[in-house]
N, C-alpha and C. Protein backbone atom coordinates (compact mmCIF):
# COMPACT_ATOMS: atom_id res chain seq x y z
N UNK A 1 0.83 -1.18 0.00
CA UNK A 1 0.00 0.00 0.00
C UNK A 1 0.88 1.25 0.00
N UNK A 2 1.43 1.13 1.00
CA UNK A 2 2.59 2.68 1.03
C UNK A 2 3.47 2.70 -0.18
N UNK A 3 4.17 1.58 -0.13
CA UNK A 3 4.83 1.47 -1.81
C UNK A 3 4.50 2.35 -3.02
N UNK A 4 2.99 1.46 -3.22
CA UNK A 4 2.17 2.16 -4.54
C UNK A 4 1.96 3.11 -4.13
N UNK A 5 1.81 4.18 -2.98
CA UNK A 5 1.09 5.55 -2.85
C UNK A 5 2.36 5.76 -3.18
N UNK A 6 4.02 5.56 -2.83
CA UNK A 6 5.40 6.82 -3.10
C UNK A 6 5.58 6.51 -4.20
N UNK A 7 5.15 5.32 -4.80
CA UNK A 7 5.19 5.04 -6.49
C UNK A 7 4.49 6.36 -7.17
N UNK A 8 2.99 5.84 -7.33
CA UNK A 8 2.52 7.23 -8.01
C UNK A 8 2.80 8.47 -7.76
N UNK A 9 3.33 8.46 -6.30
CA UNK A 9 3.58 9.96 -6.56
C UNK A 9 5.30 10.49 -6.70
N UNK A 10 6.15 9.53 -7.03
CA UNK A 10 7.42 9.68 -7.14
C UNK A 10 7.75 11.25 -7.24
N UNK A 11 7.59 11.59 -8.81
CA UNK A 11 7.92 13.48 -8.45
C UNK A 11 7.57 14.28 -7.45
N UNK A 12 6.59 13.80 -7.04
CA UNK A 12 6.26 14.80 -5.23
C UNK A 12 7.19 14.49 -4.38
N UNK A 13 7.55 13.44 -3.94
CA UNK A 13 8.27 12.91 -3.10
C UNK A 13 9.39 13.01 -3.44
N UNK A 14 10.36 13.15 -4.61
CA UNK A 14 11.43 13.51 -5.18
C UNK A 14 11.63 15.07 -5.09
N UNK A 15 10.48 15.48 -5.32
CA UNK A 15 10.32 17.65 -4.94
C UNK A 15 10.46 17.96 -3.64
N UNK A 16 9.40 17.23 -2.71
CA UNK A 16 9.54 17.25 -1.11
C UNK A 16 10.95 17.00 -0.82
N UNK A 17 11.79 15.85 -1.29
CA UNK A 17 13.21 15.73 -0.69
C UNK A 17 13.98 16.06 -1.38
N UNK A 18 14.26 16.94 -2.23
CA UNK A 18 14.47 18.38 -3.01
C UNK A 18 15.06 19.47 -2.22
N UNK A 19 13.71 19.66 -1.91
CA UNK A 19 13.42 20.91 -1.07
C UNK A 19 13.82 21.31 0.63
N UNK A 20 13.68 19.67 0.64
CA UNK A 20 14.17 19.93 2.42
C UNK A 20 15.87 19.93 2.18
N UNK A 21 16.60 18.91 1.21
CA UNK A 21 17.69 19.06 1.32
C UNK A 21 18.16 20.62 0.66
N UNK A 22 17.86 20.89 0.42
CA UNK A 22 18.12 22.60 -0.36
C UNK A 22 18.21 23.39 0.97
N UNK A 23 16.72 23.49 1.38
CA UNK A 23 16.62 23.85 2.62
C UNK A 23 17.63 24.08 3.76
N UNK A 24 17.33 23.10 4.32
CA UNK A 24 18.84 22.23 5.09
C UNK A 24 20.19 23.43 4.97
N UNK A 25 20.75 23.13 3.60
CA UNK A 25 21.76 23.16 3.64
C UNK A 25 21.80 24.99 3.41
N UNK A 26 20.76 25.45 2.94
CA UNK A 26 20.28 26.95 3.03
C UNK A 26 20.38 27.50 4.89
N UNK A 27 19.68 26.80 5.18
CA UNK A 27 20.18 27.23 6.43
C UNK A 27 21.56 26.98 7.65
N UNK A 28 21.98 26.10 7.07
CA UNK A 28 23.30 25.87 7.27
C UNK A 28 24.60 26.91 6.75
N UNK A 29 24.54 26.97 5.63
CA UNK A 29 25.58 27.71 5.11
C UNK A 29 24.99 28.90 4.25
N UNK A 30 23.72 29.54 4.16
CA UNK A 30 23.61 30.45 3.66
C UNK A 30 23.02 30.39 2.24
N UNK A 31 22.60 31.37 1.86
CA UNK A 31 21.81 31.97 0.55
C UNK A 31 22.70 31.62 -0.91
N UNK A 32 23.82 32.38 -0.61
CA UNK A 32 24.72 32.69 -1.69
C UNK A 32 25.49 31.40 -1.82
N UNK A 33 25.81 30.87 -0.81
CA UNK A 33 26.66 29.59 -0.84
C UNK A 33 26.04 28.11 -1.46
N UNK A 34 24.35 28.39 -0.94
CA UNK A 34 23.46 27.30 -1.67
C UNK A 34 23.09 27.92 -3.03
N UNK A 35 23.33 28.85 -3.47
CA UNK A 35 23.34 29.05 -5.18
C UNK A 35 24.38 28.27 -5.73
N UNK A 36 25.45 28.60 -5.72
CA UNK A 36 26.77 28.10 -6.28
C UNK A 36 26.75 26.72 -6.15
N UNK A 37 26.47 26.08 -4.69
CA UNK A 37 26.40 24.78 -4.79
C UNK A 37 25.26 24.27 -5.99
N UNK A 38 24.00 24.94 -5.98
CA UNK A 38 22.90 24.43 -7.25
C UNK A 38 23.68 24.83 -8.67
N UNK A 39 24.54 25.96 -8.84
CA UNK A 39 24.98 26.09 -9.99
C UNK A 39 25.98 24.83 -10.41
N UNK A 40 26.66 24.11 -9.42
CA UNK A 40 27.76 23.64 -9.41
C UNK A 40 27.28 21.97 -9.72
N UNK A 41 25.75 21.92 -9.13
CA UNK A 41 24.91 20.14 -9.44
C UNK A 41 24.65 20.63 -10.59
N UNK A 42 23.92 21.46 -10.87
CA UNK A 42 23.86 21.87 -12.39
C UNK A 42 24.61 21.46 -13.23
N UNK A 43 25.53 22.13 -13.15
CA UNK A 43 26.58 22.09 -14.33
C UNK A 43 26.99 20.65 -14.67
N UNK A 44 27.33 19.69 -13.03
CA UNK A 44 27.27 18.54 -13.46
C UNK A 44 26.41 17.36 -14.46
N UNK A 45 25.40 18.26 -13.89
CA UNK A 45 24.32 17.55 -14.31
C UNK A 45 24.13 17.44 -16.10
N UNK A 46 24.73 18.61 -16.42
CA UNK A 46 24.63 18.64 -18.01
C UNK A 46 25.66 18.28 -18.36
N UNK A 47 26.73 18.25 -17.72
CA UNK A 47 28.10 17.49 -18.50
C UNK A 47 28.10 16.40 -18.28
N UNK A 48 27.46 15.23 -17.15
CA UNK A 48 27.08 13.79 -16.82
C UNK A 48 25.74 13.79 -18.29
N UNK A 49 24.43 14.02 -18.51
CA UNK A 49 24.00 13.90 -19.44
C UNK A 49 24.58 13.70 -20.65
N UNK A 50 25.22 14.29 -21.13
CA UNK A 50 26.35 14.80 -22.25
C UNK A 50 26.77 14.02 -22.54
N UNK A 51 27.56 13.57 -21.74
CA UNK A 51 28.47 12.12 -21.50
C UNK A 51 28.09 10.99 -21.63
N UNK A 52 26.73 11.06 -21.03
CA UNK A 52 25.91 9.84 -21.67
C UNK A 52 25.77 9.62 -22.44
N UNK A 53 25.12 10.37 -23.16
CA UNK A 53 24.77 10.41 -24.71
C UNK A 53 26.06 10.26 -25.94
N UNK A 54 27.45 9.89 -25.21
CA UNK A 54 28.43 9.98 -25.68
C UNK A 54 29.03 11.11 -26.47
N UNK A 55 28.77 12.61 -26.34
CA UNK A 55 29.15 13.49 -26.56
C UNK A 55 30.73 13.78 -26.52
N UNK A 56 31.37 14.44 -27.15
CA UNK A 56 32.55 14.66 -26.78
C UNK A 56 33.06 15.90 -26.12
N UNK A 57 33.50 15.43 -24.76
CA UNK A 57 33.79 16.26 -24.10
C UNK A 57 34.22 17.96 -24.82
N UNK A 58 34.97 17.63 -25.46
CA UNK A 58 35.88 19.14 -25.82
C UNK A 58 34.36 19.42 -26.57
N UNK A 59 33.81 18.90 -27.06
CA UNK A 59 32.81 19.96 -28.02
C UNK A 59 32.00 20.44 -26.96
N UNK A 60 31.73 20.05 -25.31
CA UNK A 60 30.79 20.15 -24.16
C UNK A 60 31.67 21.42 -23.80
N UNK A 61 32.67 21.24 -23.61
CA UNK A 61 33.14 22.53 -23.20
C UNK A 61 33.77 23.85 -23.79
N UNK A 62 33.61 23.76 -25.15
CA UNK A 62 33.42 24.51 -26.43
C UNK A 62 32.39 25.57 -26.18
N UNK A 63 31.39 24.67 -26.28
CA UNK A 63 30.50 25.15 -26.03
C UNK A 63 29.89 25.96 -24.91
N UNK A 64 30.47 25.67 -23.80
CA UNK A 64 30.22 26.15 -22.57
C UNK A 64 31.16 27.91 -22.06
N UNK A 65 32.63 27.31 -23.03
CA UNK A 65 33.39 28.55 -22.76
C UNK A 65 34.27 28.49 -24.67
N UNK A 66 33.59 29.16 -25.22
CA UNK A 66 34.09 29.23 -26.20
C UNK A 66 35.15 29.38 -26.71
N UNK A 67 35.88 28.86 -27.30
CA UNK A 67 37.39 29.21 -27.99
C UNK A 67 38.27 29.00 -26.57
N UNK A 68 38.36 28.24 -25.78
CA UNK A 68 39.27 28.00 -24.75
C UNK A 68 40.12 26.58 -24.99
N UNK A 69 39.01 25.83 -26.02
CA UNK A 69 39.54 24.29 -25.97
C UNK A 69 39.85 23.77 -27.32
N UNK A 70 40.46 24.78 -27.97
CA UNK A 70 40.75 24.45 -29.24
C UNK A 70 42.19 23.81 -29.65
């Protein structure tokens, strides 16, 4: 029963523990410091995608900072 209810609602429950860990760490270390850290999963996050898809690195970061990786 509990299963199937965190089943269907996976994205809620993935947003809820989101949010508290954001939270959390917002109040721990601050405003500005939990940006950079989200900029910083970010960024991973699109160069791990990338990578998946077997992209090649240098064209990922070409793209990201132009004319640096030539």
């Amino acid at each position: 029963m509990m299963r199937e209810l965190m089943w269907e609602h996976k994205g809620k429950l993935m947003g809820i523990l989101a949010g508290l860990f954001f939270g959390i760490i917002y109040l721990l270390v601050g405003f500005w410091d939990t940006l950079v850290f989200v900029v910083f999963v970010g960024t991973g996050y699109y160069i791990g995608r990338k990578l998946d898809h077997k992209e090649d690195l240098r064209e990922i970061l070409d793209r990201i900072l132009p004319g640096k990786f030539r």
